[in-house]
Each structure stands twice: as C-alpha cells, then as structure tokens.
C-alpha atoms as a PDB file:
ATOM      1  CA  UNK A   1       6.772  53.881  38.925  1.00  0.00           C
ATOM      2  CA  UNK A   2       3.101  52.426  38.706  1.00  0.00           C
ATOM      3  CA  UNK A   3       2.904  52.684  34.703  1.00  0.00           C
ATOM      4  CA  UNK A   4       6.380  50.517  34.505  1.00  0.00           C
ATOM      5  CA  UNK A   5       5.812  47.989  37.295  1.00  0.00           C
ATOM      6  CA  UNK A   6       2.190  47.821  35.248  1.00  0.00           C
ATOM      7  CA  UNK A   7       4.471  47.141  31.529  1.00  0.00           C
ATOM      8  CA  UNK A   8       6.955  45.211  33.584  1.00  0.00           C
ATOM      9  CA  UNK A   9       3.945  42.634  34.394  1.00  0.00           C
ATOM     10  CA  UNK A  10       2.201  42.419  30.706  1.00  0.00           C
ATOM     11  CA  UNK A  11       5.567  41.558  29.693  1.00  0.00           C
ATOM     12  CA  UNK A  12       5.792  38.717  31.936  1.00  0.00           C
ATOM     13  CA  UNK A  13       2.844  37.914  31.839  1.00  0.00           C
ATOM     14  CA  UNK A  14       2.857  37.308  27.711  1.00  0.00           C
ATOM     15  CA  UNK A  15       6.304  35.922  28.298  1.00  0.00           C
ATOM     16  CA  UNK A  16       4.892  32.957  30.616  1.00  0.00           C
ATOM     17  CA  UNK A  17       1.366  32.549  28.002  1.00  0.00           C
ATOM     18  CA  UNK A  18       4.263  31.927  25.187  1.00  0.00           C
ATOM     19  CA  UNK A  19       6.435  29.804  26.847  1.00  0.00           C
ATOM     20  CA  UNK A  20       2.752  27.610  28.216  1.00  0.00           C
ATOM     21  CA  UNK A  21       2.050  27.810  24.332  1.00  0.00           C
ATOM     22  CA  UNK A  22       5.148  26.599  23.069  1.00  0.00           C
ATOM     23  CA  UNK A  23       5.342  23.990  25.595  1.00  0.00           C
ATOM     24  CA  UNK A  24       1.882  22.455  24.912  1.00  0.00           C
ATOM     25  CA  UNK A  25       3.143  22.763  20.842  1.00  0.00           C
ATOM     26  CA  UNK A  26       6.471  20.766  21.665  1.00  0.00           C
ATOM     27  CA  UNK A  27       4.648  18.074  23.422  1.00  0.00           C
ATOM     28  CA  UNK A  28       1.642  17.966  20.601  1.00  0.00           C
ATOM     29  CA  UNK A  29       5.071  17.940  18.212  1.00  0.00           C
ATOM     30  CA  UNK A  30       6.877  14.968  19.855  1.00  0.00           C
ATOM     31  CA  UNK A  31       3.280  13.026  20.024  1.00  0.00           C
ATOM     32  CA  UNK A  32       3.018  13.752  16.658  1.00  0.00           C
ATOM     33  CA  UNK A  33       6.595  12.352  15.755  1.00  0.00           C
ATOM     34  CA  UNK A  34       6.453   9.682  17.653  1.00  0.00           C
ATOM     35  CA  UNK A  35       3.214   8.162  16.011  1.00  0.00           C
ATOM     36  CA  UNK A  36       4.737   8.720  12.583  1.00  0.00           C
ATOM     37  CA  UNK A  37       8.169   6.927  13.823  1.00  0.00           C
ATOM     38  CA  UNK A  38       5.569   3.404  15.156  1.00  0.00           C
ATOM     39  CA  UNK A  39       3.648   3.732  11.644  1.00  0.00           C
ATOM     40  CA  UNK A  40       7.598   3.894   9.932  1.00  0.00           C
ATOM     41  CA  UNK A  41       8.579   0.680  12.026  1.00  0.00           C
ATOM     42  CA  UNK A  42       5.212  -0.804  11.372  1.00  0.00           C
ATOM     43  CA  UNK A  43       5.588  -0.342   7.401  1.00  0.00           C
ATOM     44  CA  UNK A  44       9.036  -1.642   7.564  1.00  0.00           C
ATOM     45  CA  UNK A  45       7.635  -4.653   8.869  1.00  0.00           C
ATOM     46  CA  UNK A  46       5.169  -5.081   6.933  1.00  0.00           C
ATOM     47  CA  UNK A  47       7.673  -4.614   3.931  1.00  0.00           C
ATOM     48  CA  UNK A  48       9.836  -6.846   5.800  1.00  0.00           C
ATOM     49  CA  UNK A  49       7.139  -9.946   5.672  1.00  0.00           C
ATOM     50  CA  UNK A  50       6.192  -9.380   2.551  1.00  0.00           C
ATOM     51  CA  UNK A  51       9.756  -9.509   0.798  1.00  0.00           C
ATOM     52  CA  UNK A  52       9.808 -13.090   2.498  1.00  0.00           C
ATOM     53  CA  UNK A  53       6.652 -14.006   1.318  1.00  0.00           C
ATOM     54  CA  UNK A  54       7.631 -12.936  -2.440  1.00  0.00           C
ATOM     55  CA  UNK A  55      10.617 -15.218  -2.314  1.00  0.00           C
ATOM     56  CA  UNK A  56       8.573 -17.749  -0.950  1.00  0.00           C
ATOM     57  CA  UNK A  57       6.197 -17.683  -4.104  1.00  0.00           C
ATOM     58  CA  UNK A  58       8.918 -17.444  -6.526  1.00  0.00           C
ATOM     59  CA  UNK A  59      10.912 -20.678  -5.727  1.00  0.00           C
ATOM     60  CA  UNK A  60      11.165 -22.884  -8.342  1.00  0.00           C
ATOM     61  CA  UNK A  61       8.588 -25.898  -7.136  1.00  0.00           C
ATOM     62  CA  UNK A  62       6.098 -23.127  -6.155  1.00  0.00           C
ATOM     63  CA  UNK A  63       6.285 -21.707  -9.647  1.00  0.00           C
ATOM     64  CA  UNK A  64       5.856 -25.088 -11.395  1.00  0.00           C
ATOM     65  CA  UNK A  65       3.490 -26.509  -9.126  1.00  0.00           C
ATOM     66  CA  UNK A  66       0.989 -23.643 -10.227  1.00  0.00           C
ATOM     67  CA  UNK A  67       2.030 -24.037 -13.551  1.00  0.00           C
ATOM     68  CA  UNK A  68       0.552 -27.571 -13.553  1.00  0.00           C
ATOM     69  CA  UNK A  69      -2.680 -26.957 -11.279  1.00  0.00           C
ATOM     70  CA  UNK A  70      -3.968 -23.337 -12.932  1.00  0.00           C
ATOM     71  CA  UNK A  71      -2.779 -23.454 -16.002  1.00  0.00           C
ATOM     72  CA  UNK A  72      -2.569 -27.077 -17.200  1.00  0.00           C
ATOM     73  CA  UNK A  73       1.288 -26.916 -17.911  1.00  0.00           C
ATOM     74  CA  UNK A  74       3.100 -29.493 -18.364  1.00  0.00           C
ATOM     75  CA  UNK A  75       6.823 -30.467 -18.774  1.00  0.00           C
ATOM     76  CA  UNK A  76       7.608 -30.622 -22.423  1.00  0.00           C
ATOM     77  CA  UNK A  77       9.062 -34.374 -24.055  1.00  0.00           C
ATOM     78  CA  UNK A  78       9.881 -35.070 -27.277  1.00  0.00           C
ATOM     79  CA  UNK A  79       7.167 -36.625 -28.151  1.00  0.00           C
ATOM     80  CA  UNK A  80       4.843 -33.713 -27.420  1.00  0.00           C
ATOM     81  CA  UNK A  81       7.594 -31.833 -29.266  1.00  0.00           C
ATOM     82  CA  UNK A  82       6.297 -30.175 -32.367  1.00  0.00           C
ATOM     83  CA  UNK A  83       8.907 -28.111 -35.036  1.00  0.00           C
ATOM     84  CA  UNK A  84       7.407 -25.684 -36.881  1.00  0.00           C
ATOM     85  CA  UNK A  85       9.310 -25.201 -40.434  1.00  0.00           C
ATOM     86  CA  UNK A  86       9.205 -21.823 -42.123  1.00  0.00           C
ATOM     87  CA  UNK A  87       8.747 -22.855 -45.525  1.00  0.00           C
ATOM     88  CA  UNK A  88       5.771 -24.863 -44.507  1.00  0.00           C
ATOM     89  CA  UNK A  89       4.339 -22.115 -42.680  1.00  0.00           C
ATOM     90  CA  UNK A  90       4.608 -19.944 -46.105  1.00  0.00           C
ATOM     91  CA  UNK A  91       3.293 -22.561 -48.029  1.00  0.00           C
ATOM     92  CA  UNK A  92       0.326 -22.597 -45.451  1.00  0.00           C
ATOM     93  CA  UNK A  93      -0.812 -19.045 -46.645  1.00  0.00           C
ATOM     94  CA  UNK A  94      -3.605 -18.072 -48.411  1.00  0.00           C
ATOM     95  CA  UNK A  95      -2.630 -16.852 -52.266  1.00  0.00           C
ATOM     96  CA  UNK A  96      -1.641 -13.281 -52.156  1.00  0.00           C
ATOM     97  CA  UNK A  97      -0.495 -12.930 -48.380  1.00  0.00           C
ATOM     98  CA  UNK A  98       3.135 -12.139 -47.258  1.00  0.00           C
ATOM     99  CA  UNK A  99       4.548 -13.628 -44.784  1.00  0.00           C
ATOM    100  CA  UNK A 100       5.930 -11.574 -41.573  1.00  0.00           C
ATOM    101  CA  UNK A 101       9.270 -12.217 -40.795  1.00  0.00           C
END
C-alpha cells in the first residue's frame, strides 16, 4: 500500500501545482484583457474628439477664413473676372505647336 499512497500523493500534488499555475495564468489573462479593453475605450475617445474636431475645421467660415489669411484668396467679382477664349489661346502659340485639347 506504501508505493500507491506514495503515486496517490504525486498525483495530487501535480494536480494542486497545475491548478496554482493556471490560476496565476487566468489572473495574468484577465489583467492582460482588461488593459487592452481601457486602451480600446481610450482610442475610441480619442477617435471620438477628433471626428468633432474635423467637423469643426471643415465648416464653411473656417474653410474660407483660411482661404483668405494663408493663401491670399479672395471672393471672385466680375471685375476680377477674366474669360479665357480658345481661339485666342491658339493664336497665342508659338509657330509649329499644337494645341492640347
């Protein structure tokens, strides 16, 4: 009976060092998860504000208001109006060139 109590206990024994093990990995799992589920809410926010911000920047005033101050736009009037003709333009061409239509 010694030599099977003696199995009986290394059996336990591993049994208890597995379940310790798996344990320790389920907890070390969950930390795990629950870092990548803050960084997920974290991105959407992020995401979130900057969605906001874009439609900020894209309303009309915003759009023509930089128009004006970085690149010297300005609203067009007829008398800054110029038509460009194509037969003048053709005309315009040094002797021997074809125009592209």
């Amino acid at each position: 009976m010694g030599r099977l109590d003696f199995v009986l206990l290394l059996v336990v024994l591993a049994s208890a060092l597995y379940l310790v093990h798996t344990q320790y990995e389920s907890r070390r799992l969950y930390v795990e998860l629950e870092k990548a589920a803050a960084q997920s809410r974290k991105l959407e926010t992020e995401g979130e504000r900057l969605q906001v911000e874009k439609r900020a920047e894209a309303t009309p005033l915003k759009v023509e208001k930089l128009a004006r101050d970085r690149l010297q736009m300005r609203t067009t009037t007829p008398a800054v109006t110029e038509y460009v003709r194509y037969r003048a333009a053709v005309a315009a061409l040094p002797a021997g060139q074809k125009a592209q239509p």
